[in-house]
PDB file of N, CA and C in Angstrom:
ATOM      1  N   UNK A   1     -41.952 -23.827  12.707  1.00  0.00           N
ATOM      2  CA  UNK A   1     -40.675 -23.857  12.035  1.00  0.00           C
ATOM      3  C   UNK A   1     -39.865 -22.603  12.374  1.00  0.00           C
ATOM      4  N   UNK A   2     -40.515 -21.242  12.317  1.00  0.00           N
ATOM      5  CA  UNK A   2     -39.893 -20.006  12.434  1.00  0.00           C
ATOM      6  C   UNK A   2     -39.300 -20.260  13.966  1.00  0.00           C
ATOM      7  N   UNK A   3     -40.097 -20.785  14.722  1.00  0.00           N
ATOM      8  CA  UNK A   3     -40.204 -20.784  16.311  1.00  0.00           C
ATOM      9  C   UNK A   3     -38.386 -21.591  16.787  1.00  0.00           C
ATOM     10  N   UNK A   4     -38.338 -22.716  16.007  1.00  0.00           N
ATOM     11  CA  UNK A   4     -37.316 -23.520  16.105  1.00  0.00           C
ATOM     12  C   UNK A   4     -35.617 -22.915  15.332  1.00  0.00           C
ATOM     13  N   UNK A   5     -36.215 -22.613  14.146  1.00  0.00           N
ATOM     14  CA  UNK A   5     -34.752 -21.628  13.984  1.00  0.00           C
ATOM     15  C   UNK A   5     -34.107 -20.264  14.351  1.00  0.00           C
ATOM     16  N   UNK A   6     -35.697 -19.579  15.472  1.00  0.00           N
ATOM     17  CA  UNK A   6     -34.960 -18.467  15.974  1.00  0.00           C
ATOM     18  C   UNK A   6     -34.625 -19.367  16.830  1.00  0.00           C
ATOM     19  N   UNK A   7     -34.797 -20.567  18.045  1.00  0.00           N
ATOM     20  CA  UNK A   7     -34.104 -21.040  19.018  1.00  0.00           C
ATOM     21  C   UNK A   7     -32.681 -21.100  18.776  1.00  0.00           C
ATOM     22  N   UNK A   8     -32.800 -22.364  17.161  1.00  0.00           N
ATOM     23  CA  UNK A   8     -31.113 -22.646  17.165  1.00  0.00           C
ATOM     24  C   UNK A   8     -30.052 -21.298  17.065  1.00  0.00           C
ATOM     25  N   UNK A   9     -30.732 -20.601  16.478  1.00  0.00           N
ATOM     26  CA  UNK A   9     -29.855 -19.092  15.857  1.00  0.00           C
ATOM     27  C   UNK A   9     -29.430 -18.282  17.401  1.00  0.00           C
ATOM     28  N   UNK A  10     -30.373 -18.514  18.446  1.00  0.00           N
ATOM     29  CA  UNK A  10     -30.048 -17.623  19.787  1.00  0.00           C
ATOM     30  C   UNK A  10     -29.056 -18.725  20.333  1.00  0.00           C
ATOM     31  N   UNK A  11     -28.849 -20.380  20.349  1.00  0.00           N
ATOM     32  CA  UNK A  11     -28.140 -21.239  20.971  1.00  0.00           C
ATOM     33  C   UNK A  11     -26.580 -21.001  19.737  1.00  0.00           C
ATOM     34  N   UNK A  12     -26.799 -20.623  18.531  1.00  0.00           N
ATOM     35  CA  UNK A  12     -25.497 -20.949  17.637  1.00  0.00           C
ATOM     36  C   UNK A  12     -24.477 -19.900  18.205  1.00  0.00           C
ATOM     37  N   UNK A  13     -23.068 -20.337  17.757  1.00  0.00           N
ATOM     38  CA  UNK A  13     -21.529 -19.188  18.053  1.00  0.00           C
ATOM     39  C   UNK A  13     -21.776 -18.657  16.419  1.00  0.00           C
ATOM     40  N   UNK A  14     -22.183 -19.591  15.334  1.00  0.00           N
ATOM     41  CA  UNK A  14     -21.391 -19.391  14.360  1.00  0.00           C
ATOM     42  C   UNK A  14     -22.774 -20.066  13.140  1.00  0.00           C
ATOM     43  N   UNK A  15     -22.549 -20.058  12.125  1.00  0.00           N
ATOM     44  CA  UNK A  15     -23.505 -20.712  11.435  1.00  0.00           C
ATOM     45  C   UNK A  15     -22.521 -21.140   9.847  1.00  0.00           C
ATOM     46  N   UNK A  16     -22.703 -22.526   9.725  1.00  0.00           N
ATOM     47  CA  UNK A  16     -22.386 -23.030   8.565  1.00  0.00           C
ATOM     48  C   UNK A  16     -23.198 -24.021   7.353  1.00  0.00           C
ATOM     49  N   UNK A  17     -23.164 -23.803   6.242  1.00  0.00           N
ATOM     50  CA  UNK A  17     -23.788 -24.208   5.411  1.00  0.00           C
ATOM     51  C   UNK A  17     -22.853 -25.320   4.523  1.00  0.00           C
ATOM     52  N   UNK A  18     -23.248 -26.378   4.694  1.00  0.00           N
ATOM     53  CA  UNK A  18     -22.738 -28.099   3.812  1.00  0.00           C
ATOM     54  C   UNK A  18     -23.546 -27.442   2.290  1.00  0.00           C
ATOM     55  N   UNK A  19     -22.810 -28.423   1.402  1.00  0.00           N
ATOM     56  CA  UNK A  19     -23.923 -28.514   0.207  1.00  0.00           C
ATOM     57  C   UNK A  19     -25.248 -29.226   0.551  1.00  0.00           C
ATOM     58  N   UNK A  20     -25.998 -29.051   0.043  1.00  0.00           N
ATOM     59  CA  UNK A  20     -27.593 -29.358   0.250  1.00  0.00           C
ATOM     60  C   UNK A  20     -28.459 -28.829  -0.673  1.00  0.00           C
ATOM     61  N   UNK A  21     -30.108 -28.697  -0.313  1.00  0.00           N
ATOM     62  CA  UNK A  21     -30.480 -28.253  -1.033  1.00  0.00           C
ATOM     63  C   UNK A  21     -31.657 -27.025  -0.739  1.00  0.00           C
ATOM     64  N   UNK A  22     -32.724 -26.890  -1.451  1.00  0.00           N
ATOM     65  CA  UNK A  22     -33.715 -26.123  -1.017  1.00  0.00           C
ATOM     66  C   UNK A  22     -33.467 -25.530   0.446  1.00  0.00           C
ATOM     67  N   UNK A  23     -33.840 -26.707   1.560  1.00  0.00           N
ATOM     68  CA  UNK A  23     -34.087 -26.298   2.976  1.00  0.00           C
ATOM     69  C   UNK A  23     -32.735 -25.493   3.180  1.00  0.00           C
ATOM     70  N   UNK A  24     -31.519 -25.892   2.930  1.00  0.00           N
ATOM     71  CA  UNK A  24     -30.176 -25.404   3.231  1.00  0.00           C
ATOM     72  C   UNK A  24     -30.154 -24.203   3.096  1.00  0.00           C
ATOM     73  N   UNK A  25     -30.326 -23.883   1.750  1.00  0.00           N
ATOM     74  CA  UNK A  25     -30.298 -22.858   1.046  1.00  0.00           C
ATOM     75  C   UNK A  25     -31.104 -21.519   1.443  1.00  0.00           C
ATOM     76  N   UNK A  26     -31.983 -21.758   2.213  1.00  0.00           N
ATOM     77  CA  UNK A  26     -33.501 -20.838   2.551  1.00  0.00           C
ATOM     78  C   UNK A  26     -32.913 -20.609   3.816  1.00  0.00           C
ATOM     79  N   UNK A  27     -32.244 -21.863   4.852  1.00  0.00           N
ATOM     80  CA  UNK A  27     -31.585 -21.530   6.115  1.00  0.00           C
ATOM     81  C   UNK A  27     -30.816 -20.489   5.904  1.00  0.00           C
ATOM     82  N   UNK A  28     -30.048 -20.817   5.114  1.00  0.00           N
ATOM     83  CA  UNK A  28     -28.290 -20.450   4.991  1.00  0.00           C
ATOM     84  C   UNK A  28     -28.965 -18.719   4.595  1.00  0.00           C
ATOM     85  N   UNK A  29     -29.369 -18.548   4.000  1.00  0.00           N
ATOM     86  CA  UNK A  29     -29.802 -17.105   3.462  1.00  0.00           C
ATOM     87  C   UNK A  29     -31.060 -16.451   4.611  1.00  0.00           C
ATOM     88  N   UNK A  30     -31.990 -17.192   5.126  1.00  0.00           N
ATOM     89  CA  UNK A  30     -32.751 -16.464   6.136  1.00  0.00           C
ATOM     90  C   UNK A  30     -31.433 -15.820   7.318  1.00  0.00           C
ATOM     91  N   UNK A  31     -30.688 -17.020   7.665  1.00  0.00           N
ATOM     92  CA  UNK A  31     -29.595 -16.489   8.760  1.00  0.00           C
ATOM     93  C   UNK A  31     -28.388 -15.180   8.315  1.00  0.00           C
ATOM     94  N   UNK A  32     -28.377 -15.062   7.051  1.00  0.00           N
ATOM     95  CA  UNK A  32     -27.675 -14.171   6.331  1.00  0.00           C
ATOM     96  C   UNK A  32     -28.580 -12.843   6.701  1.00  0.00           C
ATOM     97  N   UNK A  33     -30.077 -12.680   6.197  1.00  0.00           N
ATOM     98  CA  UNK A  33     -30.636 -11.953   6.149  1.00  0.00           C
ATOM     99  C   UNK A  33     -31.117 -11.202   7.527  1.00  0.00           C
ATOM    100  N   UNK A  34     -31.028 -12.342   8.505  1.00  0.00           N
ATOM    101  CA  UNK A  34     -31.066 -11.359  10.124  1.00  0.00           C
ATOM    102  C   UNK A  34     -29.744 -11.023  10.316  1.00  0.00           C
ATOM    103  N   UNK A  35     -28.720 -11.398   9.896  1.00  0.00           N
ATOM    104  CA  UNK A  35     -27.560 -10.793  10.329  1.00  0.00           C
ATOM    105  C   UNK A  35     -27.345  -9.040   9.583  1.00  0.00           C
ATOM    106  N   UNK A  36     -28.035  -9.183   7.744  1.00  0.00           N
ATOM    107  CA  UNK A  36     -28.073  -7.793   7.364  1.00  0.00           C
ATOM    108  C   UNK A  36     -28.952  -7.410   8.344  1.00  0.00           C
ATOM    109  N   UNK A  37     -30.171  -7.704   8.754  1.00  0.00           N
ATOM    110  CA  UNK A  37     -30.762  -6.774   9.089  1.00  0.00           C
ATOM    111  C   UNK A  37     -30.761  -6.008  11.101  1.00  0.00           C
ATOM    112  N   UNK A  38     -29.145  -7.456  11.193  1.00  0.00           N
ATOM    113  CA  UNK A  38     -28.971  -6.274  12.666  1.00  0.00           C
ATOM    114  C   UNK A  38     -29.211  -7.688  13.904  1.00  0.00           C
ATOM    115  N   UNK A  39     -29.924  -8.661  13.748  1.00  0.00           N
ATOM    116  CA  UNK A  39     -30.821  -9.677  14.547  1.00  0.00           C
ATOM    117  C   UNK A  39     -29.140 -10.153  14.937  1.00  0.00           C
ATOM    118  N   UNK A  40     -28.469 -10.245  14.266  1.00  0.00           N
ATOM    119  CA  UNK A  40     -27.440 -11.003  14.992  1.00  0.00           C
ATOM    120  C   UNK A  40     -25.947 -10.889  14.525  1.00  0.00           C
ATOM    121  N   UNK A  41     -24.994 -11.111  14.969  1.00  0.00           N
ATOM    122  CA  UNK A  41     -23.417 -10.494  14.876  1.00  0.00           C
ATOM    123  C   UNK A  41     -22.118 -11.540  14.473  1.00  0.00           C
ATOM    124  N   UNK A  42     -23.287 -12.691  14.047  1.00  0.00           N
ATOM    125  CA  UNK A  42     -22.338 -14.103  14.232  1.00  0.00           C
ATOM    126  C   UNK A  42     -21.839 -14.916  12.831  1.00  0.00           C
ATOM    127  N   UNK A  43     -21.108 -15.051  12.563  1.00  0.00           N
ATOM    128  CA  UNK A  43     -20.411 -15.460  11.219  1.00  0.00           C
ATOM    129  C   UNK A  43     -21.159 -16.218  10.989  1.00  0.00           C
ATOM    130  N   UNK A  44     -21.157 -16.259   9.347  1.00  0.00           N
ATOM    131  CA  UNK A  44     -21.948 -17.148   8.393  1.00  0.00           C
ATOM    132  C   UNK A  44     -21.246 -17.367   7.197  1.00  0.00           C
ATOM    133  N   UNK A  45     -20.843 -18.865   7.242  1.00  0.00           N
ATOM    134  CA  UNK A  45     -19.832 -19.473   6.237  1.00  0.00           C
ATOM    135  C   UNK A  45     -19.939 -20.562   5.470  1.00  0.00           C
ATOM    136  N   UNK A  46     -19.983 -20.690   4.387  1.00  0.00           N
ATOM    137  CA  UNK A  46     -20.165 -22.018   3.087  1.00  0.00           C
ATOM    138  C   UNK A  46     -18.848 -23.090   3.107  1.00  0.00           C
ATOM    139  N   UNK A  47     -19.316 -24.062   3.730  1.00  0.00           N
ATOM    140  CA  UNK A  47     -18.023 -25.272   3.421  1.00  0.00           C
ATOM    141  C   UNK A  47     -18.336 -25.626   1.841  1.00  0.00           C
ATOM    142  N   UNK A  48     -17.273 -25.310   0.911  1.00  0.00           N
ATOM    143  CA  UNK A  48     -17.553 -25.112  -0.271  1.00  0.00           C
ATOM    144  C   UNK A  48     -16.969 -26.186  -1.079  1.00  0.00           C
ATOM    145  N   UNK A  49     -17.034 -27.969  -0.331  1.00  0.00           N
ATOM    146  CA  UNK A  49     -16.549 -28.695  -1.014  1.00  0.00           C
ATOM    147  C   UNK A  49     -16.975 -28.734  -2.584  1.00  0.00           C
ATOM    148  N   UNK A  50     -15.563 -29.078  -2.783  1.00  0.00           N
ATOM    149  CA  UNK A  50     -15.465 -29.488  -4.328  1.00  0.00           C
ATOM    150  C   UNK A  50     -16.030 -27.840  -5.671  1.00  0.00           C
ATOM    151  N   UNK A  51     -16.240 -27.021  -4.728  1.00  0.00           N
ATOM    152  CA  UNK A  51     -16.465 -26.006  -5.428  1.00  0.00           C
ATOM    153  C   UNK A  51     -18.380 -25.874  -5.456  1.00  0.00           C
ATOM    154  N   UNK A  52     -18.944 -26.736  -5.035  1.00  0.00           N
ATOM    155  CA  UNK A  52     -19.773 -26.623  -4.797  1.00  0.00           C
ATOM    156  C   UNK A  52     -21.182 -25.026  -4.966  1.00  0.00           C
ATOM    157  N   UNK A  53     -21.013 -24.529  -3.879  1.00  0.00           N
ATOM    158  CA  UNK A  53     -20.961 -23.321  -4.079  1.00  0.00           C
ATOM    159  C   UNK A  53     -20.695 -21.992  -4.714  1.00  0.00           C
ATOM    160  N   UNK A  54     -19.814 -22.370  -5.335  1.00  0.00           N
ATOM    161  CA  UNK A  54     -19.272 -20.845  -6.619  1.00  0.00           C
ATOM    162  C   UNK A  54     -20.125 -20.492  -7.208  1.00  0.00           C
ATOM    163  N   UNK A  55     -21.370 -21.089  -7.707  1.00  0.00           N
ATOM    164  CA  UNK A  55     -22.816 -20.882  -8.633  1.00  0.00           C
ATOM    165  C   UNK A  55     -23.689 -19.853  -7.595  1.00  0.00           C
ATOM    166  N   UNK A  56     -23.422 -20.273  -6.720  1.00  0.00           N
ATOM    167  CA  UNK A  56     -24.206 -18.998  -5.588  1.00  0.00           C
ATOM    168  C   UNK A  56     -23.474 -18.067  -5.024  1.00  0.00           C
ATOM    169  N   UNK A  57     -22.267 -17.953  -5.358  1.00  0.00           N
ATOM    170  CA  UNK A  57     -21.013 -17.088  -4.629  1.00  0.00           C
ATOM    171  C   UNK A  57     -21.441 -16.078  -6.270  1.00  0.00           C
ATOM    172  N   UNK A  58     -21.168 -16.480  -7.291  1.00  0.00           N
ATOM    173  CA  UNK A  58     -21.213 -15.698  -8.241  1.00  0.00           C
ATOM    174  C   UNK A  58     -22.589 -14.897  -8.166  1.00  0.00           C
ATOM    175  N   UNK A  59     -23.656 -15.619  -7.575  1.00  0.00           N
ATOM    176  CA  UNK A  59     -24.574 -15.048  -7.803  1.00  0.00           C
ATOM    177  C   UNK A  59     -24.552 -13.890  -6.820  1.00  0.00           C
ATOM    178  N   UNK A  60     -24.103 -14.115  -5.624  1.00  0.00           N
ATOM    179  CA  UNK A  60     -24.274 -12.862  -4.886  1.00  0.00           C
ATOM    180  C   UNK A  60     -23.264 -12.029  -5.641  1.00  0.00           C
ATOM    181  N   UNK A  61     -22.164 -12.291  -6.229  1.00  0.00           N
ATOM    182  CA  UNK A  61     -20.980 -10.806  -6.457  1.00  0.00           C
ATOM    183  C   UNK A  61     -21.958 -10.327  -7.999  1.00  0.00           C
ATOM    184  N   UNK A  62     -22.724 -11.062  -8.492  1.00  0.00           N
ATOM    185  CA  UNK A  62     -24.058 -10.395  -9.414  1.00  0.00           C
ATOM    186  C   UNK A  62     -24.843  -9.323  -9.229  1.00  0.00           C
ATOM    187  N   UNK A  63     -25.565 -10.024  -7.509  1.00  0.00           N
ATOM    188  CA  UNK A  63     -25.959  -8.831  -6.914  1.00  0.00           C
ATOM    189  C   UNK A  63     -25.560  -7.633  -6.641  1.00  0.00           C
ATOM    190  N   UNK A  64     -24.248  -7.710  -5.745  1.00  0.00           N
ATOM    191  CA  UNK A  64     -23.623  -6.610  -5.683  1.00  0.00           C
ATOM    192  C   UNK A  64     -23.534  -5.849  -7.244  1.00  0.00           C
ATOM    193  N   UNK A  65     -22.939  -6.456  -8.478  1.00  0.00           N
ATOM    194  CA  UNK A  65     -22.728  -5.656  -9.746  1.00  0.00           C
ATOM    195  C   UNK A  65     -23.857  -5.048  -9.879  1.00  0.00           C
ATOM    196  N   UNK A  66     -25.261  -5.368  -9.361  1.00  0.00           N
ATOM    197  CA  UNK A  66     -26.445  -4.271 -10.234  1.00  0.00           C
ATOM    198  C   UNK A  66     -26.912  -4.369  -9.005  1.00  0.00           C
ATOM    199  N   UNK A  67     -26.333  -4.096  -7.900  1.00  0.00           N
ATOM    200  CA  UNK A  67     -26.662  -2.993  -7.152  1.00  0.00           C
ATOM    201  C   UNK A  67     -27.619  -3.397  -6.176  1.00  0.00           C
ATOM    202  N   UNK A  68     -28.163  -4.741  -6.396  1.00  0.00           N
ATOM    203  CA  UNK A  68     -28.890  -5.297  -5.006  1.00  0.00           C
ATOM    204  C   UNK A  68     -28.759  -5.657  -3.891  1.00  0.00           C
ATOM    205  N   UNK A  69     -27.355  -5.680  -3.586  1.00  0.00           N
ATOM    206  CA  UNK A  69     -26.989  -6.030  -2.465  1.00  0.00           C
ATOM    207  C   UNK A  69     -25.446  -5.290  -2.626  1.00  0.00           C
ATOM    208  N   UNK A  70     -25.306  -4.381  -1.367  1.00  0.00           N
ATOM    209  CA  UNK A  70     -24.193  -3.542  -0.781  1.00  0.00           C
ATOM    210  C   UNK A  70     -22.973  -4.672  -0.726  1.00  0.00           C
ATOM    211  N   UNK A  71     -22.175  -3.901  -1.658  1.00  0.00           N
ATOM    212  CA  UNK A  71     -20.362  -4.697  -1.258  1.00  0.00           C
ATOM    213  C   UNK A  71     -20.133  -5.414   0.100  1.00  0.00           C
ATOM    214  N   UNK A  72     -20.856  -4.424   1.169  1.00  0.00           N
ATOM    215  CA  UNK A  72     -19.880  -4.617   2.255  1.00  0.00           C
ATOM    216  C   UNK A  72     -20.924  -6.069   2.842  1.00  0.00           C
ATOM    217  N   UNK A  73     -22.363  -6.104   2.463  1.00  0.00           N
ATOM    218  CA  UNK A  73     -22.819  -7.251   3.284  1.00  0.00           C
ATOM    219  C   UNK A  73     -22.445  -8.464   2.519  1.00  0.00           C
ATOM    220  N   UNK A  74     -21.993  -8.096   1.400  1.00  0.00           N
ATOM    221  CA  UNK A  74     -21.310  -9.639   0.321  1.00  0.00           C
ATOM    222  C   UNK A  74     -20.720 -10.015   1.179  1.00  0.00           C
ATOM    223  N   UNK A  75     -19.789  -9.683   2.109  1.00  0.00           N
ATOM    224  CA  UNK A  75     -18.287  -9.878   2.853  1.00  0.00           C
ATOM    225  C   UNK A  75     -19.237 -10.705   4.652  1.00  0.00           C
ATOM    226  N   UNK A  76     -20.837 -10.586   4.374  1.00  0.00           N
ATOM    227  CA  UNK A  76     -20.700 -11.361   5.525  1.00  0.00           C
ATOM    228  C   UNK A  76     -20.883 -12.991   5.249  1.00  0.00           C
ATOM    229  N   UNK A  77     -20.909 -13.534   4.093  1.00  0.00           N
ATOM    230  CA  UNK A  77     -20.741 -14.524   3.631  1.00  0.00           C
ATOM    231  C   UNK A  77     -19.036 -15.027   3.464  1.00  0.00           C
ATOM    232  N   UNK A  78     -18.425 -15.794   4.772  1.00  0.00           N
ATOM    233  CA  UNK A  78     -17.137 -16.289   4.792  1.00  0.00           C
ATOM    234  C   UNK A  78     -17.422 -17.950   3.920  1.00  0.00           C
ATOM    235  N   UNK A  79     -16.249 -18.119   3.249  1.00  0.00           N
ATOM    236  CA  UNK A  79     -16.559 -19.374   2.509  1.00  0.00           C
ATOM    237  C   UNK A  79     -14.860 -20.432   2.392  1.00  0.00           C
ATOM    238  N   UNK A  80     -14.945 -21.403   2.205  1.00  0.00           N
ATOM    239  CA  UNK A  80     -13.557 -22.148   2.677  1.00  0.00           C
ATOM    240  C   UNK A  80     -13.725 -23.908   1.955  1.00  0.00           C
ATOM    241  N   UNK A  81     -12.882 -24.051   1.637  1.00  0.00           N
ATOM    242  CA  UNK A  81     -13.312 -25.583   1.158  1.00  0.00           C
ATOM    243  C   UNK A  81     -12.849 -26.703   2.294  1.00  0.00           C
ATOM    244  N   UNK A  82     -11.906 -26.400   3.094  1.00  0.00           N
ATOM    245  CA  UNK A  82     -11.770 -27.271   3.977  1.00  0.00           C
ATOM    246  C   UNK A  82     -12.650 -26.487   5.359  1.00  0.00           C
ATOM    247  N   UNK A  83     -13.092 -27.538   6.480  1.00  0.00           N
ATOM    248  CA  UNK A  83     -13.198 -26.934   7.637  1.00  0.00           C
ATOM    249  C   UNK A  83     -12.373 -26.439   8.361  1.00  0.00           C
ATOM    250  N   UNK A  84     -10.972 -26.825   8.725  1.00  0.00           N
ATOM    251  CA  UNK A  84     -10.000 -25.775   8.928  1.00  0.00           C
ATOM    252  C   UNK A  84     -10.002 -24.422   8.633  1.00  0.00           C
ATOM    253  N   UNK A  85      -9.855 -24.101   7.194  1.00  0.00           N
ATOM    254  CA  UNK A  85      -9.842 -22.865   6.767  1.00  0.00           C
ATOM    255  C   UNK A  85     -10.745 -22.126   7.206  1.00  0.00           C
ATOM    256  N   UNK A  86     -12.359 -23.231   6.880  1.00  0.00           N
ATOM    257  CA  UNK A  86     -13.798 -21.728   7.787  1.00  0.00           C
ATOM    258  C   UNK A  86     -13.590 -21.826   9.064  1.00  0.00           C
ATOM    259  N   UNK A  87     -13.153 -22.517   9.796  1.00  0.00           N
ATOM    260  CA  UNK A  87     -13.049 -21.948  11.599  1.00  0.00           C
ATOM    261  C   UNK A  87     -11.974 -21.325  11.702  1.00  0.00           C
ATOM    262  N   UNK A  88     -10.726 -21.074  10.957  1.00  0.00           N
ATOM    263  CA  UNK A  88      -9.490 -19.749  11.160  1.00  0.00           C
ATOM    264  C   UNK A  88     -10.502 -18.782  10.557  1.00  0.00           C
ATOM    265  N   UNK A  89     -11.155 -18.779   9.778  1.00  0.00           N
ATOM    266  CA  UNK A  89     -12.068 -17.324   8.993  1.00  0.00           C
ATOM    267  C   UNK A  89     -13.122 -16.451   9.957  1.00  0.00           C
ATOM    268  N   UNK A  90     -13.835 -18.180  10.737  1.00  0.00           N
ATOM    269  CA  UNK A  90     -14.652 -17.858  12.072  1.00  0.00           C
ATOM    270  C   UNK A  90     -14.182 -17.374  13.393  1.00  0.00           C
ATOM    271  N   UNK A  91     -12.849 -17.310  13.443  1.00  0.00           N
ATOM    272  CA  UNK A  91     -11.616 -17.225  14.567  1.00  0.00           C
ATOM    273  C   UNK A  91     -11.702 -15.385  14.243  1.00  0.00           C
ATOM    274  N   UNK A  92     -10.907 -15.455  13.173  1.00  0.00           N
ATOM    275  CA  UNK A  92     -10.939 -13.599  13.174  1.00  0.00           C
ATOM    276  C   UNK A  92     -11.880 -12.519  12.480  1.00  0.00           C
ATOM    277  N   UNK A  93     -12.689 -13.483  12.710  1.00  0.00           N
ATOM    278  CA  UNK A  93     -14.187 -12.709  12.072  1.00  0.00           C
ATOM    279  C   UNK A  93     -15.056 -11.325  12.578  1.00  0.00           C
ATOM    280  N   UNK A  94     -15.062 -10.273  12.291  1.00  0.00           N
ATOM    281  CA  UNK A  94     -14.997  -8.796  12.670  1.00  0.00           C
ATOM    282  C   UNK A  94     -16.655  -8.468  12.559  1.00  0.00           C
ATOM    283  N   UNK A  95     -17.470  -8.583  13.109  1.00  0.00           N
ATOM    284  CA  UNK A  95     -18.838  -8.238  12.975  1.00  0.00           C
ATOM    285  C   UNK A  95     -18.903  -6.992  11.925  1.00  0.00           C
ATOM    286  N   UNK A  96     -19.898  -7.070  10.749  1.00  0.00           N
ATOM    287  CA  UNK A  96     -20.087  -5.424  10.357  1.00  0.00           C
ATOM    288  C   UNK A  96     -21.105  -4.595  10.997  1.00  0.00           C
ATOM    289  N   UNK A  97     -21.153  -3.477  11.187  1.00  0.00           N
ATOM    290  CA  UNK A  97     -22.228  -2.665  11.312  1.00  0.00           C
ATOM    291  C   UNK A  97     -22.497  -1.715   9.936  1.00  0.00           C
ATOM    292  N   UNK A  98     -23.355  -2.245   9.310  1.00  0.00           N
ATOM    293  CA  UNK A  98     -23.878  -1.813   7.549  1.00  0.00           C
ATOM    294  C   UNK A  98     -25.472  -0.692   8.213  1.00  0.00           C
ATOM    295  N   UNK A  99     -25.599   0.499   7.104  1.00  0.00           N
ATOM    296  CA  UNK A  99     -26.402   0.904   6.940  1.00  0.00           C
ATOM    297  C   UNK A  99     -27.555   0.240   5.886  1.00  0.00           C
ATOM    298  N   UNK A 100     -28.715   0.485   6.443  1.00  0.00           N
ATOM    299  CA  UNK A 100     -29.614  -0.065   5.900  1.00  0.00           C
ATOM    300  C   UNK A 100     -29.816   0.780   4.577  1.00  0.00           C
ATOM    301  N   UNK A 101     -31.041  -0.571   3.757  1.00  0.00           N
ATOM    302  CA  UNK A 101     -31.624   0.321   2.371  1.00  0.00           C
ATOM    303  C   UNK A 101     -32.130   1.522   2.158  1.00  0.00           C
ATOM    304  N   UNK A 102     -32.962   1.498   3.932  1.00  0.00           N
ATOM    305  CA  UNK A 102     -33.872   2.866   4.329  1.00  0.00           C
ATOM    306  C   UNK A 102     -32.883   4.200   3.480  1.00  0.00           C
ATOM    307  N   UNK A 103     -33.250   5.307   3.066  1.00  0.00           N
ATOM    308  CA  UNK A 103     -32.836   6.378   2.695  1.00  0.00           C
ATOM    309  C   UNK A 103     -31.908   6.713   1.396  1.00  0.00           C
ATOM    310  N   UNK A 104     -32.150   5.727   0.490  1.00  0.00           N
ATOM    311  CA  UNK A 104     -31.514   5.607  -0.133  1.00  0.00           C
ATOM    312  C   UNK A 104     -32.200   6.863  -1.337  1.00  0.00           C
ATOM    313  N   UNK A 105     -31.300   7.644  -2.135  1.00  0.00           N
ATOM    314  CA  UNK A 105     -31.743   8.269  -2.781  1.00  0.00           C
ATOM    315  C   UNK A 105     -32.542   8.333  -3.797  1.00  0.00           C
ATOM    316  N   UNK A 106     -33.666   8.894  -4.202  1.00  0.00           N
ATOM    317  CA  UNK A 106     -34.061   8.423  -5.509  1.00  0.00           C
ATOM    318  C   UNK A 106     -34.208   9.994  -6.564  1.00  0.00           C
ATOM    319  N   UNK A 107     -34.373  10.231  -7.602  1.00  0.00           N
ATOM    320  CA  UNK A 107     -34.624  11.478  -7.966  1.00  0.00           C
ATOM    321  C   UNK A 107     -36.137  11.708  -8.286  1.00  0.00           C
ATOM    322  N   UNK A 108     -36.348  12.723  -7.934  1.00  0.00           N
ATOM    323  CA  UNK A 108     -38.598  12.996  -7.835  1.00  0.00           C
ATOM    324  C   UNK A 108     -38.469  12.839  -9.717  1.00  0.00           C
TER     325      UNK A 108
END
């Protein structure tokens, strides 16, 4: 399984997530998670019919509020309810380069 979605991920421009479920969901966020961690530079966007999605959009701007996940990698999640809108989003889409968790301060 791992073997087959690093293939599609080295063949993809772009990566998009339909509503779905479990499997979607584990995709849609493993491909999120090599992009934080550097594996790849390529937009990742929620077709967010019918609102679909907002239950997991909230959940990440959650994360960010207590601190589990950095502002700036929230922003590599592009999201759009029509497909039009996510391929103009995928059109001027700016790769980030984010610092990692490594070094983060703690007090002894």
């Amino acid at each position: 399984m791992h073997e087959r979605k690093t293939k599609m991920a080295d063949l993809a421009d772009a990566f998009i997530a339909l509503p779905g479920g479990y499997g979607t969901l584990e995709e849609f966020c493993k491909i999120l998670t090599w992009a934080q961690l550097g594996l790849h530079q390529k937009p990742c966007g929620l077709l967010n019919v019918e609102r679909y999605f907002d239950p997991l959009l909230r959940l990440f701007d959650h994360a960010v509020k207590e601190e589990f996940l950095k502002s700036a990698l929230r922003s590599l999640v592009l999201e759009a309810s029509d497909p039009e809108s996510l391929l103009d989003l995928f059109a001027t889409y700016q790769p980030l380069i984010v610092d990692k968790w490594i070094g983060r301060e703690v007090n002894p």
